[in-house]
C-alpha atoms as a PDB file:
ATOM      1  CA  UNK A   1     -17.181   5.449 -34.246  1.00  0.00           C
ATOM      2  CA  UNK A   2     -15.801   2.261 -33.731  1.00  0.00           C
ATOM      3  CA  UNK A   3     -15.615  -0.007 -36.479  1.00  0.00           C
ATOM      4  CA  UNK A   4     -17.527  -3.100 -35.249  1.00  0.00           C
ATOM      5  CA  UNK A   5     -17.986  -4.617 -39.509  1.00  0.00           C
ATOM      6  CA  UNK A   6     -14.599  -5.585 -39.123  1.00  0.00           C
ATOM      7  CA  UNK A   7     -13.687  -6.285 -35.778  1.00  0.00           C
ATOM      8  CA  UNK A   8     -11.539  -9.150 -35.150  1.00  0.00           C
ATOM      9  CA  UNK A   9     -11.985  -8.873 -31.327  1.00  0.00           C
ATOM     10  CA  UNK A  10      -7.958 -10.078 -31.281  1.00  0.00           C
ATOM     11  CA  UNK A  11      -7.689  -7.535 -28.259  1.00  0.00           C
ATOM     12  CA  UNK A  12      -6.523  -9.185 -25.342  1.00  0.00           C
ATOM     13  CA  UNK A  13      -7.777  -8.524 -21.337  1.00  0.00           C
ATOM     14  CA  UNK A  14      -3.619  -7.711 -21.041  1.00  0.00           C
ATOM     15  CA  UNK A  15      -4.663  -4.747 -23.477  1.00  0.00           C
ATOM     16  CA  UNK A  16      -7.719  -3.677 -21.997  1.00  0.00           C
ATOM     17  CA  UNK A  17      -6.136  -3.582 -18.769  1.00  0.00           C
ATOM     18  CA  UNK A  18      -3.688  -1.437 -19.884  1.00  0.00           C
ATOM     19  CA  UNK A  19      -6.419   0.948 -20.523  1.00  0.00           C
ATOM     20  CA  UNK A  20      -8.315   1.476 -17.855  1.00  0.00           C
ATOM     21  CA  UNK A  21      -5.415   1.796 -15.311  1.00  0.00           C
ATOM     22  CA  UNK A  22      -4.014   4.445 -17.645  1.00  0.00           C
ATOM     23  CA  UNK A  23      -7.611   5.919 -17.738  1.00  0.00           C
ATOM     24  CA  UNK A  24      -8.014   5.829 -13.890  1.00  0.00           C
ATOM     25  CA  UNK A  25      -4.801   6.706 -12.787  1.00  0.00           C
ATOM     26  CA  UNK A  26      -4.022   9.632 -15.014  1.00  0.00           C
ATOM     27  CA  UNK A  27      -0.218   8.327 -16.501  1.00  0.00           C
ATOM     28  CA  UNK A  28       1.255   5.309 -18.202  1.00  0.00           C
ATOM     29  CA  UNK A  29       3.992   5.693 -15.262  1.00  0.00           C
ATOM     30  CA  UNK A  30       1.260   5.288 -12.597  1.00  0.00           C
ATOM     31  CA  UNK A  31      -0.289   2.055 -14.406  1.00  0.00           C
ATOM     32  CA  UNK A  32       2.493   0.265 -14.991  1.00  0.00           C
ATOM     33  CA  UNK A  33       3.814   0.875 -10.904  1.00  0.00           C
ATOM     34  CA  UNK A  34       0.259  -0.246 -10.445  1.00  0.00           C
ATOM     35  CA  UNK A  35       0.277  -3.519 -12.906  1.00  0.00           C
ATOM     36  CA  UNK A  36       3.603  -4.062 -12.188  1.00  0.00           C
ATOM     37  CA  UNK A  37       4.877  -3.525 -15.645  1.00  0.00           C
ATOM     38  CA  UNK A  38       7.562  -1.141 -17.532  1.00  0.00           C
ATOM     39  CA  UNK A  39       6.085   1.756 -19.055  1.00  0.00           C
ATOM     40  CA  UNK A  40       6.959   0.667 -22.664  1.00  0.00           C
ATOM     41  CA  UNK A  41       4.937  -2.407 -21.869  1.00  0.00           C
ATOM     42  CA  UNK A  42       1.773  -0.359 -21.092  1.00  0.00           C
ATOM     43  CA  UNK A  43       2.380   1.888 -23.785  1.00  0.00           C
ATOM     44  CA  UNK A  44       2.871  -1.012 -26.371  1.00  0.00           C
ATOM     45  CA  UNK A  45      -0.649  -2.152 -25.262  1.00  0.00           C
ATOM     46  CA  UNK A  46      -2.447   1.091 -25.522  1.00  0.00           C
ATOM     47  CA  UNK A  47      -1.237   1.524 -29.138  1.00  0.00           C
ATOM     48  CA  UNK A  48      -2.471  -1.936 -29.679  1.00  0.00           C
ATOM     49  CA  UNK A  49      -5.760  -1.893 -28.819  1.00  0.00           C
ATOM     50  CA  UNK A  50      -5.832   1.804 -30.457  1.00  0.00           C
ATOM     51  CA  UNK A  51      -5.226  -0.031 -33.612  1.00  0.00           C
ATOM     52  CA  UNK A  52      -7.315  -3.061 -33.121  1.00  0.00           C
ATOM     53  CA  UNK A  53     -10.013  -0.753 -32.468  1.00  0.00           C
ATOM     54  CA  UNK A  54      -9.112   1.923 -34.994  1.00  0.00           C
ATOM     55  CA  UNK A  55      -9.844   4.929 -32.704  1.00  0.00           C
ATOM     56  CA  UNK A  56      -7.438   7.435 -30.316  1.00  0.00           C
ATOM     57  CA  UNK A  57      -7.782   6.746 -26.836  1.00  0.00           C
ATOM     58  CA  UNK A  58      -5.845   9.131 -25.114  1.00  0.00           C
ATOM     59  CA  UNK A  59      -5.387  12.859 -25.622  1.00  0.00           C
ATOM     60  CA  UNK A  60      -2.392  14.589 -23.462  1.00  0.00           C
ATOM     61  CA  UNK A  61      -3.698  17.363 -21.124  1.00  0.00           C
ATOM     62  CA  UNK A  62      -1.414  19.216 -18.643  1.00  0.00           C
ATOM     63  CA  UNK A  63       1.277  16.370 -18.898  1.00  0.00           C
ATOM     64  CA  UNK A  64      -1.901  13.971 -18.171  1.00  0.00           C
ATOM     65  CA  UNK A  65      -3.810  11.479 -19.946  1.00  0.00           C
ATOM     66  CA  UNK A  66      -7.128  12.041 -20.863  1.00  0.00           C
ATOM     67  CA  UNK A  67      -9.620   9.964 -22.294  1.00  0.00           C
ATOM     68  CA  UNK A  68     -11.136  10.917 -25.698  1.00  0.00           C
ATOM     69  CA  UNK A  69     -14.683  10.761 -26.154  1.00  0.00           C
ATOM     70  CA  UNK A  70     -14.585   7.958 -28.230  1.00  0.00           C
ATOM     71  CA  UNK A  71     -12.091   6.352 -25.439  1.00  0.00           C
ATOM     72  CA  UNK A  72     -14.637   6.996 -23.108  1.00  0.00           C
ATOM     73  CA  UNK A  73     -17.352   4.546 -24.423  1.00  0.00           C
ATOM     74  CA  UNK A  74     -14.514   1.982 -25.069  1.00  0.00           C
ATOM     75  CA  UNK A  75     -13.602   2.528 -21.313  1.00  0.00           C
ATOM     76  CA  UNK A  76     -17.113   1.642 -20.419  1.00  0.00           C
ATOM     77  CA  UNK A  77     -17.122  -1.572 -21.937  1.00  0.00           C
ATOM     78  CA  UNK A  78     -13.587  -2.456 -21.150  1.00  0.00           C
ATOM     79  CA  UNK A  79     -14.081  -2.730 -17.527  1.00  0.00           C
ATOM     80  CA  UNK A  80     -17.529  -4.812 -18.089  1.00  0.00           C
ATOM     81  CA  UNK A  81     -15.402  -7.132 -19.646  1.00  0.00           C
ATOM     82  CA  UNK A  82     -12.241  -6.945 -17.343  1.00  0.00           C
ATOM     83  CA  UNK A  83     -15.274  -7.469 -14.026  1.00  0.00           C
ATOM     84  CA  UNK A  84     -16.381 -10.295 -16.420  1.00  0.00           C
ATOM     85  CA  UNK A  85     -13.339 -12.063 -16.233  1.00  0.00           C
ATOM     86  CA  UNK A  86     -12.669 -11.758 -12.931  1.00  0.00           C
ATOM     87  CA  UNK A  87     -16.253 -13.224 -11.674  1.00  0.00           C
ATOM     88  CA  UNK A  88     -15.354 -15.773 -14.319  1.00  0.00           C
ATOM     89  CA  UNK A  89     -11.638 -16.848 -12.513  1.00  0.00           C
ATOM     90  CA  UNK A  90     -13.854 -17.011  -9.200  1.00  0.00           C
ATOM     91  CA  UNK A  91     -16.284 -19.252 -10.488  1.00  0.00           C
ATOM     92  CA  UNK A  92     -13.117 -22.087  -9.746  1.00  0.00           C
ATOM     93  CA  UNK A  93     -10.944 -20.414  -7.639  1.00  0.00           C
ATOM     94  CA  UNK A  94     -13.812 -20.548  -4.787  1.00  0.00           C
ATOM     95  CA  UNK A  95     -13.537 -24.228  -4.948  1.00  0.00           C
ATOM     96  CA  UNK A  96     -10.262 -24.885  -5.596  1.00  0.00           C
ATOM     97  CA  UNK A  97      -8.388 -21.855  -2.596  1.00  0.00           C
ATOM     98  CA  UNK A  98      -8.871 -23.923   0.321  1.00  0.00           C
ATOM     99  CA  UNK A  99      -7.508 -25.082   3.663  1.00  0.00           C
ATOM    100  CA  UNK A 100      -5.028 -22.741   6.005  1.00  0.00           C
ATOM    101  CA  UNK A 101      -3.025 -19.772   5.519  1.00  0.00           C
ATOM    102  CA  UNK A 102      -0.898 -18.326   8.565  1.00  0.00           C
ATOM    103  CA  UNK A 103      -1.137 -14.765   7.751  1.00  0.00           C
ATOM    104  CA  UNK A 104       1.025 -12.080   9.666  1.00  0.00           C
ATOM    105  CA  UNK A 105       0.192  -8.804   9.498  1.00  0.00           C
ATOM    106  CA  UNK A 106       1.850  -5.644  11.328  1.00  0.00           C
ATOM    107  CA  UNK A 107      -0.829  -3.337  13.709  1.00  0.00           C
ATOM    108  CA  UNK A 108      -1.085  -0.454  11.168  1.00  0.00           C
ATOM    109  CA  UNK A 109      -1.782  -2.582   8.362  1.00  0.00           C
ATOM    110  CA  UNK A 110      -4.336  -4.194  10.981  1.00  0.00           C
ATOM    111  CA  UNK A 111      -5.826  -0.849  12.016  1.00  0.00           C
ATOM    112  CA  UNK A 112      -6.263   0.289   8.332  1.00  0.00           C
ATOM    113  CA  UNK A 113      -7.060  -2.910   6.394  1.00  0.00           C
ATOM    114  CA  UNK A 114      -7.920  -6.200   7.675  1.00  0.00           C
ATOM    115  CA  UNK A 115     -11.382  -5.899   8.099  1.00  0.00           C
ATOM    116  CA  UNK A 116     -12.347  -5.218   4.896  1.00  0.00           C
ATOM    117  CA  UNK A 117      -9.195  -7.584   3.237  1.00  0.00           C
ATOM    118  CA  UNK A 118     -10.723 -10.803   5.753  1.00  0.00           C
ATOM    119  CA  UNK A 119     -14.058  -9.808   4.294  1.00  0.00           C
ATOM    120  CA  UNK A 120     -13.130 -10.116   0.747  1.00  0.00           C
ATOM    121  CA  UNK A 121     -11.381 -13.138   1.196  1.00  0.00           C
ATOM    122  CA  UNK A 122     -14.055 -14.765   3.026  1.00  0.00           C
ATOM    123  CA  UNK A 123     -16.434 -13.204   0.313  1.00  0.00           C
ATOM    124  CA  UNK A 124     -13.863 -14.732  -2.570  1.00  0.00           C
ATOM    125  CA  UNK A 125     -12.790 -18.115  -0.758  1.00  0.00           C
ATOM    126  CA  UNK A 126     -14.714 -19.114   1.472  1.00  0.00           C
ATOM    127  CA  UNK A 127     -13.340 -22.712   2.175  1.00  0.00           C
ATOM    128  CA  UNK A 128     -10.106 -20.750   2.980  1.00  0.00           C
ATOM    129  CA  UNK A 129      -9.466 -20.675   6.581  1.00  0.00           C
ATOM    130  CA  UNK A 130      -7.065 -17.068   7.531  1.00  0.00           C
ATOM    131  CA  UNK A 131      -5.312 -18.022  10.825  1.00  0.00           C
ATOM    132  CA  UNK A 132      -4.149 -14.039  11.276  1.00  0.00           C
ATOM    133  CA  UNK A 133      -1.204 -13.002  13.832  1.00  0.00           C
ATOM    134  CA  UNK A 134      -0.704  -9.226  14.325  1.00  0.00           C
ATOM    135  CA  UNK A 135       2.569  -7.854  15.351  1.00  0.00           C
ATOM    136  CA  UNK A 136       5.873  -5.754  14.888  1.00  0.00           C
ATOM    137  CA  UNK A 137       8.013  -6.339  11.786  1.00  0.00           C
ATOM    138  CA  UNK A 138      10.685  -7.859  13.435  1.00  0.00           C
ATOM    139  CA  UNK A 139       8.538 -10.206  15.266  1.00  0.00           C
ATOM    140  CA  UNK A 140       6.882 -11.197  11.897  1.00  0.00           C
ATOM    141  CA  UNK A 141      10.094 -11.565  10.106  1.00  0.00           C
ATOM    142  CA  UNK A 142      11.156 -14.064  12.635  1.00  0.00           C
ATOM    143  CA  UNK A 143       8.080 -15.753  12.691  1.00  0.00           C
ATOM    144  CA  UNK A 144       8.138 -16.120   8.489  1.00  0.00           C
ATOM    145  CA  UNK A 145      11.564 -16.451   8.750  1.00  0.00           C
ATOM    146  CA  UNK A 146      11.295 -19.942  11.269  1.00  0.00           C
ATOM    147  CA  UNK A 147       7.941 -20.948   9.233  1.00  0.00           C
ATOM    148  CA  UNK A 148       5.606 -20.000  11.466  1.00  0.00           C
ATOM    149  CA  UNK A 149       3.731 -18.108   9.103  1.00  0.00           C
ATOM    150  CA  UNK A 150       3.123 -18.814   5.017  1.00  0.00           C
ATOM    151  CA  UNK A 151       2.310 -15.065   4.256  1.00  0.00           C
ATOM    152  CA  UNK A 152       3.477 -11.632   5.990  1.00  0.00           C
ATOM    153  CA  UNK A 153       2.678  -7.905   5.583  1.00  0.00           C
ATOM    154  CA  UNK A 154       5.219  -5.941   7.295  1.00  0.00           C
ATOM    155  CA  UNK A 155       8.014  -3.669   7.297  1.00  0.00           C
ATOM    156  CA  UNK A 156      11.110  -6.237   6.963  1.00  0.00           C
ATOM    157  CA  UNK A 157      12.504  -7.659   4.400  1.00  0.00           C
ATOM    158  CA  UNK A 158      13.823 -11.628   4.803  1.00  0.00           C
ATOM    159  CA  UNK A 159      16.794 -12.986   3.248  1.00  0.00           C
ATOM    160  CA  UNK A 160      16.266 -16.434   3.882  1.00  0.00           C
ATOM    161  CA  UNK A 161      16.525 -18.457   0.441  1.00  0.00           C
ATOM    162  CA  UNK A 162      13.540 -19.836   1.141  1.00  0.00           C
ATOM    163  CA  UNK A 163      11.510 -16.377   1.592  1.00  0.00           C
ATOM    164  CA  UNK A 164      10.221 -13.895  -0.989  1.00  0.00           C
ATOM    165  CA  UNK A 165       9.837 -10.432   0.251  1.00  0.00           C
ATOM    166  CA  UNK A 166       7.849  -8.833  -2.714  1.00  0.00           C
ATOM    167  CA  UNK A 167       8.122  -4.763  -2.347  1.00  0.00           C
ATOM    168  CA  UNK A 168       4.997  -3.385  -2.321  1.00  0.00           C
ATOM    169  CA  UNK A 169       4.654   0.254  -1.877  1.00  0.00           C
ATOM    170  CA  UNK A 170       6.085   2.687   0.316  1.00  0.00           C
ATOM    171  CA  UNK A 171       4.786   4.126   4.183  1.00  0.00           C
ATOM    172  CA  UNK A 172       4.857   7.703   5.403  1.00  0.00           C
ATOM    173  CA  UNK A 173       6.134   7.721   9.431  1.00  0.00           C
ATOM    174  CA  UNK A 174       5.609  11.670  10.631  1.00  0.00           C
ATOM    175  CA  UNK A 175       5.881  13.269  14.014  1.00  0.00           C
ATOM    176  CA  UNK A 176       2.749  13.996  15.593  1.00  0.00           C
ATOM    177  CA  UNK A 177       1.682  15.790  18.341  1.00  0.00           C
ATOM    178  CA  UNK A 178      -1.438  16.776  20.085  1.00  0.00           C
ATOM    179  CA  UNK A 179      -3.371  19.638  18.479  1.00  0.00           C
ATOM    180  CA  UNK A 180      -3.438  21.417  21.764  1.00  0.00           C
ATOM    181  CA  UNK A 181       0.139  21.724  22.011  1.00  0.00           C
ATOM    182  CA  UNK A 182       1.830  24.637  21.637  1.00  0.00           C
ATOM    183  CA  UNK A 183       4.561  24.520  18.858  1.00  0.00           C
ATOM    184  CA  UNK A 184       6.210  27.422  17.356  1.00  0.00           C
ATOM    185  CA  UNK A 185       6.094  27.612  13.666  1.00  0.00           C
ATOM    186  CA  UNK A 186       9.098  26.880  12.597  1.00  0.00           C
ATOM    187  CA  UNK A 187      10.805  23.595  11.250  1.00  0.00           C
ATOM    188  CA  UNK A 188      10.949  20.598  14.077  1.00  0.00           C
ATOM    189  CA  UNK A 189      14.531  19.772  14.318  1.00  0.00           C
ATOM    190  CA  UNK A 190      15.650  16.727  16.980  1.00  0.00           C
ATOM    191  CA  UNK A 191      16.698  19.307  19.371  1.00  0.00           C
ATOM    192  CA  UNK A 192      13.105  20.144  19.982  1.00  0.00           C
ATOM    193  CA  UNK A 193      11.780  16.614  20.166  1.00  0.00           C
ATOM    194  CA  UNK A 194      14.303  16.113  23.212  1.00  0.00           C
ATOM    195  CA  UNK A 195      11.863  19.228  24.930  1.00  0.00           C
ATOM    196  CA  UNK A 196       8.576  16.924  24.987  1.00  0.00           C
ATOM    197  CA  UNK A 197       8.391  13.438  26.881  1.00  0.00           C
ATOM    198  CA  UNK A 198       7.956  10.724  23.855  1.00  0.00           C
ATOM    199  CA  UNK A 199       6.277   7.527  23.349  1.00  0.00           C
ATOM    200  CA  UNK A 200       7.446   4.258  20.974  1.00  0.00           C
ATOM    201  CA  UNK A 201       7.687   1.296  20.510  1.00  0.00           C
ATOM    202  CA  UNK A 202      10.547  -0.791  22.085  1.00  0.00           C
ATOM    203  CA  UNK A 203      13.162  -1.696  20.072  1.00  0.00           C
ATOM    204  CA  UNK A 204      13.998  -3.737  17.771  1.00  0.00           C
ATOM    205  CA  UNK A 205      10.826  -2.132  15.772  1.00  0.00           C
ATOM    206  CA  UNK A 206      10.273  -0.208  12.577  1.00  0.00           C
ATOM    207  CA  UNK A 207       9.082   2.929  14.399  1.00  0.00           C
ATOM    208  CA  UNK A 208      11.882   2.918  16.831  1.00  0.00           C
ATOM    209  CA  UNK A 209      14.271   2.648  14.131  1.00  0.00           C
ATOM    210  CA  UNK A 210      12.639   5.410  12.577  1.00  0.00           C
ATOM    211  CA  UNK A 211      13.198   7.802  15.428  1.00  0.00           C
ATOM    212  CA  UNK A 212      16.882   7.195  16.067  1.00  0.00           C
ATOM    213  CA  UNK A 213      17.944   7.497  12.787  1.00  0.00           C
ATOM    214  CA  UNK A 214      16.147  10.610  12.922  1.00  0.00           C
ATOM    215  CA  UNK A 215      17.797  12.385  16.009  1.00  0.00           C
ATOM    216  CA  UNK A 216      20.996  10.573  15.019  1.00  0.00           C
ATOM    217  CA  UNK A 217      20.905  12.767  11.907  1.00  0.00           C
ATOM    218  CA  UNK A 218      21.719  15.544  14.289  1.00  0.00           C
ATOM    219  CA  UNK A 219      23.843  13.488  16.802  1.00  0.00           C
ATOM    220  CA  UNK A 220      21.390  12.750  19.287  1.00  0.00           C
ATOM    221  CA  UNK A 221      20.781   9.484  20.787  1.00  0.00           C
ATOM    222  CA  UNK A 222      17.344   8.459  21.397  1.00  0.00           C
ATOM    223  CA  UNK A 223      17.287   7.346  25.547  1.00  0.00           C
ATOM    224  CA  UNK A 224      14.682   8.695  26.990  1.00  0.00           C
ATOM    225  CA  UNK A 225      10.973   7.521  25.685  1.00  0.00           C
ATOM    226  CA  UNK A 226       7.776   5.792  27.561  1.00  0.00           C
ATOM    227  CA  UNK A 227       7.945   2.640  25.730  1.00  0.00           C
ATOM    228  CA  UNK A 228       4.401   1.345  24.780  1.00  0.00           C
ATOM    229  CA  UNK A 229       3.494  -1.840  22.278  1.00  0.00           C
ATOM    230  CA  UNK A 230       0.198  -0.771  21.118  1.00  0.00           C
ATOM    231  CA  UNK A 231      -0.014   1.780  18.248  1.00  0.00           C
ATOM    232  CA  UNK A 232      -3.768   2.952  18.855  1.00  0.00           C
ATOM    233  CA  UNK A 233      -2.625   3.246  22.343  1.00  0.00           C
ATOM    234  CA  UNK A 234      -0.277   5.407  21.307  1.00  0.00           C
ATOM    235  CA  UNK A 235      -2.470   7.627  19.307  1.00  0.00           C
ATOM    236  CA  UNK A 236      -4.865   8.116  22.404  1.00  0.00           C
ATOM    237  CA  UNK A 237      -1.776   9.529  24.387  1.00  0.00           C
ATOM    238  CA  UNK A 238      -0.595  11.744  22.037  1.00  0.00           C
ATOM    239  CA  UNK A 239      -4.094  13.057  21.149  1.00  0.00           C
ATOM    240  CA  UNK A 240      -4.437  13.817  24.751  1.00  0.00           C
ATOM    241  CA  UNK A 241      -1.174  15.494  25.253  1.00  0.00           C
ATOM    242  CA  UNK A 242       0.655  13.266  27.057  1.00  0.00           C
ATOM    243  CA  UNK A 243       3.922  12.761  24.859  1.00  0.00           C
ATOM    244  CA  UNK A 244       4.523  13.385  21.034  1.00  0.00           C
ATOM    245  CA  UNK A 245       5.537  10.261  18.687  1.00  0.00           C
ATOM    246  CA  UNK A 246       6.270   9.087  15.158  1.00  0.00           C
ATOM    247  CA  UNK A 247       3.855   7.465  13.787  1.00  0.00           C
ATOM    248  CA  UNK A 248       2.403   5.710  10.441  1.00  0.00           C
ATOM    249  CA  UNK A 249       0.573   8.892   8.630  1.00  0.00           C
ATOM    250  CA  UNK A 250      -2.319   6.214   7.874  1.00  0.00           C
ATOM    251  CA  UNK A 251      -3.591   5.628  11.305  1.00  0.00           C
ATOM    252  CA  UNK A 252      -3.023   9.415  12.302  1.00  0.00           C
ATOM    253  CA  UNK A 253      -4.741  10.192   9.081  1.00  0.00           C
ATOM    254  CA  UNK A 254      -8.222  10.788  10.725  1.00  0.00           C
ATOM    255  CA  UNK A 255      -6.981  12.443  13.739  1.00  0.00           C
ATOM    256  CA  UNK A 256      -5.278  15.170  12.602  1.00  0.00           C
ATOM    257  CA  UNK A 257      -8.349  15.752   9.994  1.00  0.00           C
ATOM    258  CA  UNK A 258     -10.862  16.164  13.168  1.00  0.00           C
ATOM    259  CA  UNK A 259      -7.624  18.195  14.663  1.00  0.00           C
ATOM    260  CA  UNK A 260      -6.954  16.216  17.624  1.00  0.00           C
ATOM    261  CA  UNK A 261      -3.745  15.781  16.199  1.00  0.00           C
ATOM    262  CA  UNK A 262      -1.315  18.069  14.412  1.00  0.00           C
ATOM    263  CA  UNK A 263       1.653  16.997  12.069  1.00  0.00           C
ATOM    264  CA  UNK A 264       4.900  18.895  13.212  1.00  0.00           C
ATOM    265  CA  UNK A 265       7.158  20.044  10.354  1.00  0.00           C
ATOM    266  CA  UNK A 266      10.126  17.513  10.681  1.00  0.00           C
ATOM    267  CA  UNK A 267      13.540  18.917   9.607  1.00  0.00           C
ATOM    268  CA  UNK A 268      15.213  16.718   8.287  1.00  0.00           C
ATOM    269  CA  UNK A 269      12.256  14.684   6.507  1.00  0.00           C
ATOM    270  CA  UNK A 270      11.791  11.352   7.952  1.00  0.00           C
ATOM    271  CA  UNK A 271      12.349   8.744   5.139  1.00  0.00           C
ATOM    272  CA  UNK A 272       9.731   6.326   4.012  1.00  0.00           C
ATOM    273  CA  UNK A 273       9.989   2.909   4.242  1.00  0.00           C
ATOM    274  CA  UNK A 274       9.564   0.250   2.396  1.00  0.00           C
ATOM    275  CA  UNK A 275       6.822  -2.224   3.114  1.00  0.00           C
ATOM    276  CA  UNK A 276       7.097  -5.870   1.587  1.00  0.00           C
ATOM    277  CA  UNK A 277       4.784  -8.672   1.181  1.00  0.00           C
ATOM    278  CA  UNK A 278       6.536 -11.883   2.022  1.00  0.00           C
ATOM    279  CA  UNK A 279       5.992 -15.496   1.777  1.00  0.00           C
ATOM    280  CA  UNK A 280       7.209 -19.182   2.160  1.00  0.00           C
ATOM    281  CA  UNK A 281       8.551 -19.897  -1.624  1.00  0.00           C
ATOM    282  CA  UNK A 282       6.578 -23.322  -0.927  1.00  0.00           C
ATOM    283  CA  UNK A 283       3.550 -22.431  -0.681  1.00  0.00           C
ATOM    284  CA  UNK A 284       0.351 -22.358  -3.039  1.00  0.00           C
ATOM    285  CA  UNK A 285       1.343 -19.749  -5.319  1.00  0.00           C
ATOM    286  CA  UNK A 286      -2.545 -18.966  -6.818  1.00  0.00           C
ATOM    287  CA  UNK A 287      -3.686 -18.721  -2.784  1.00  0.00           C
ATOM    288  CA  UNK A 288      -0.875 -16.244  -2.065  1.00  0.00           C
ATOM    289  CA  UNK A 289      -1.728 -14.810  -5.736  1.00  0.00           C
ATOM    290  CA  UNK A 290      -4.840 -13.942  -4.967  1.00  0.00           C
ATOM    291  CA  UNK A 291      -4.519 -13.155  -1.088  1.00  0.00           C
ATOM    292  CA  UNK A 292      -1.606 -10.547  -2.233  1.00  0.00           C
ATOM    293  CA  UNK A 293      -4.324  -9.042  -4.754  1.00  0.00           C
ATOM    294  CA  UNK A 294      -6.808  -8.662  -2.082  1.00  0.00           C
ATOM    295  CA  UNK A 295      -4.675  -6.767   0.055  1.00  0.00           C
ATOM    296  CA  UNK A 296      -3.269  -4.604  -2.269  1.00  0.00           C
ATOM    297  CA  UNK A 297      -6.539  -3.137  -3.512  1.00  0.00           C
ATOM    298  CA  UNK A 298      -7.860  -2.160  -0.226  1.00  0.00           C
ATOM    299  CA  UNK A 299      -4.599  -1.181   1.210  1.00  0.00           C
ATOM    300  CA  UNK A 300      -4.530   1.261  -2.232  1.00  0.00           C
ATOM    301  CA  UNK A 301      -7.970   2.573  -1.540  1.00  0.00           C
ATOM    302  CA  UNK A 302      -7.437   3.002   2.257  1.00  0.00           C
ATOM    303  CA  UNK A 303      -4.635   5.014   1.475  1.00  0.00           C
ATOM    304  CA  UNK A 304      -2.159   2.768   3.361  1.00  0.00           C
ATOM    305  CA  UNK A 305       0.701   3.837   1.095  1.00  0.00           C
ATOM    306  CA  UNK A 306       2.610   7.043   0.188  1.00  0.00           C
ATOM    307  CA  UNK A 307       1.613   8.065  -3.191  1.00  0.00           C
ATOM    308  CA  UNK A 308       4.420   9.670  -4.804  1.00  0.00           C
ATOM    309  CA  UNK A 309       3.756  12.710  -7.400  1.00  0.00           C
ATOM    310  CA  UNK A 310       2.725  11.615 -11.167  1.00  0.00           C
ATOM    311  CA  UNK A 311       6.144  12.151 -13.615  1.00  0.00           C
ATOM    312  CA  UNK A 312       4.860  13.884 -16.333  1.00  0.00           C
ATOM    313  CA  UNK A 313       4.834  11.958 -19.798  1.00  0.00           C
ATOM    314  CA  UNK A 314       4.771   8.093 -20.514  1.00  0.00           C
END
């Protein structure tokens, strides 16, 4: 049991954090990508808290992290006090986040997120005001990029001095096609793309630049396509068999589990790219603070991003 006679209660909500990250996501690796920390640093306050609190934590399982039994009532407790501290933060931040944010957002990130990340912000702020433009990445790069817009979730990354493009996870692009449609089962090289009649965006755009890279990697040029600016437009044509596309695995994500779409077995893989979180280096830091938090959590839980494998050990 825990020794409560001679607790000092010198653990810190840094420590406790530490913890139940490492307890939900399995690895130190994962909770520090998460918390934005080295692994040492996560590690360092694990062993801390283990001390403080004179009890093992953690057990290794399977190149995992599992919580002992003991850990498991101090994991209890530790995110009553972690949702304790937040409530507590919000008690002043609801009065002192006001006014206007320009917020740019691109569609899949719109499709997937923004309802629920306008709610919460309403929810947490509500003397905020979110003025929200949706577009392609290049369009909201510009827009940041002329200060047209304070905040940005997109696909580009600015280099203006007086930008910060934060990275913030990674997105999946895959070929889709409709379920109907007859594809041998074998690898999808470019050569076959260049069979079926295919819809994207216009350039410049993330999703166009996607493709040509692609069939460039086998010397083809990417010509011919129905251009179309609407990605849930896009969906609705390839469900029904009118052209194939690439397309963000997060909005297809549904689709292809009702089978109205299938994915087609790209060879070579088509990279991921990097998606950013950028701002105006002027503005409120605590509003873009919190507005960044918001949207990572339920971009995280709507499985928005390409999770990457857990590395075994710390």
């Amino acid at each position: 049991m825990v020794n409560t006679g001679s607790l000092s209660t010198r653990f810190t909500l840094h420590q406790l954090q530490a913890f139940v990250w490492t307890a939900r996501l399995g690895t130190v690796h994962a909770a520090a990508r998460h918390l934005h920390l080295t692994q040492p640093a996560i590690s360092h306050r694990i062993r801390d808290l283990e001390e403080e609190l004179g009890v093992q934590l953690f057990e290794r399982q399977n190149q995992r992290l599992q919580v002992t039994e003991l850990g498991r009532n101090v994991l209890v407790y530790a995110e009553r006090v972690l949702a304790s501290a937040q409530e507590m933060a919000r008690l002043d931040l609801r009065r002192t986040i006001t006014g206007l944010v320009r917020m740019g957002v691109d569609e899949s990130c719109a499709i997937i997120g923004m309802p629920q990340i306008l709610k919460d912000i309403k929810d947490g702020y509500p003397a905020l005001r979110v003025d929200l433009t949706v577009g392609g990445g290049a369009q909201l790069l510009q827009k940041i990029n002329n200060h047209e817009l304070d905040i940005a979730l997109h696909t580009g990354q600015s280099s203006q001095p007086d930008v910060t493009s934060q990275f913030i996870g990674l997105t999946q692009h895959q070929w889709v096609a409709s379920h109907d449609l007859m594809v041998a089962d074998e690898d999808f090289v470019p050569a076959h793309a260049l069979n079926h009649r295919i819809v994207c965006n216009a350039p410049p755009s993330t999703l166009h630049e996607s493709a040509s890279r692609w069939l460039a990697s086998d010397g083809y040029a990417f010509e011919e396509y129905s251009s179309c600016n609407s990605l849930s437009l896009m969906v609705a044509l390839v469900a029904a068999g009118h052209a194939i596309a690439m397309l963000p695995a997060s909005i297809t994500r549904r689709q292809v589990a009702e089978k109205s779409l299938q994915v087609l077995r790209a060879k070579p893989a088509v990279p991921h790219v990097p998606y950013y979180f950028s701002y105006l280096a002027h503005h409120r830091s605590e509003t873009t603070a919190r507005i960044l938090e918001i949207a990572l959590r339920n971009l995280k839980e709507a499985g928005f991003f390409h999770e990457e494998p857990a590395r075994g050990g710390d």
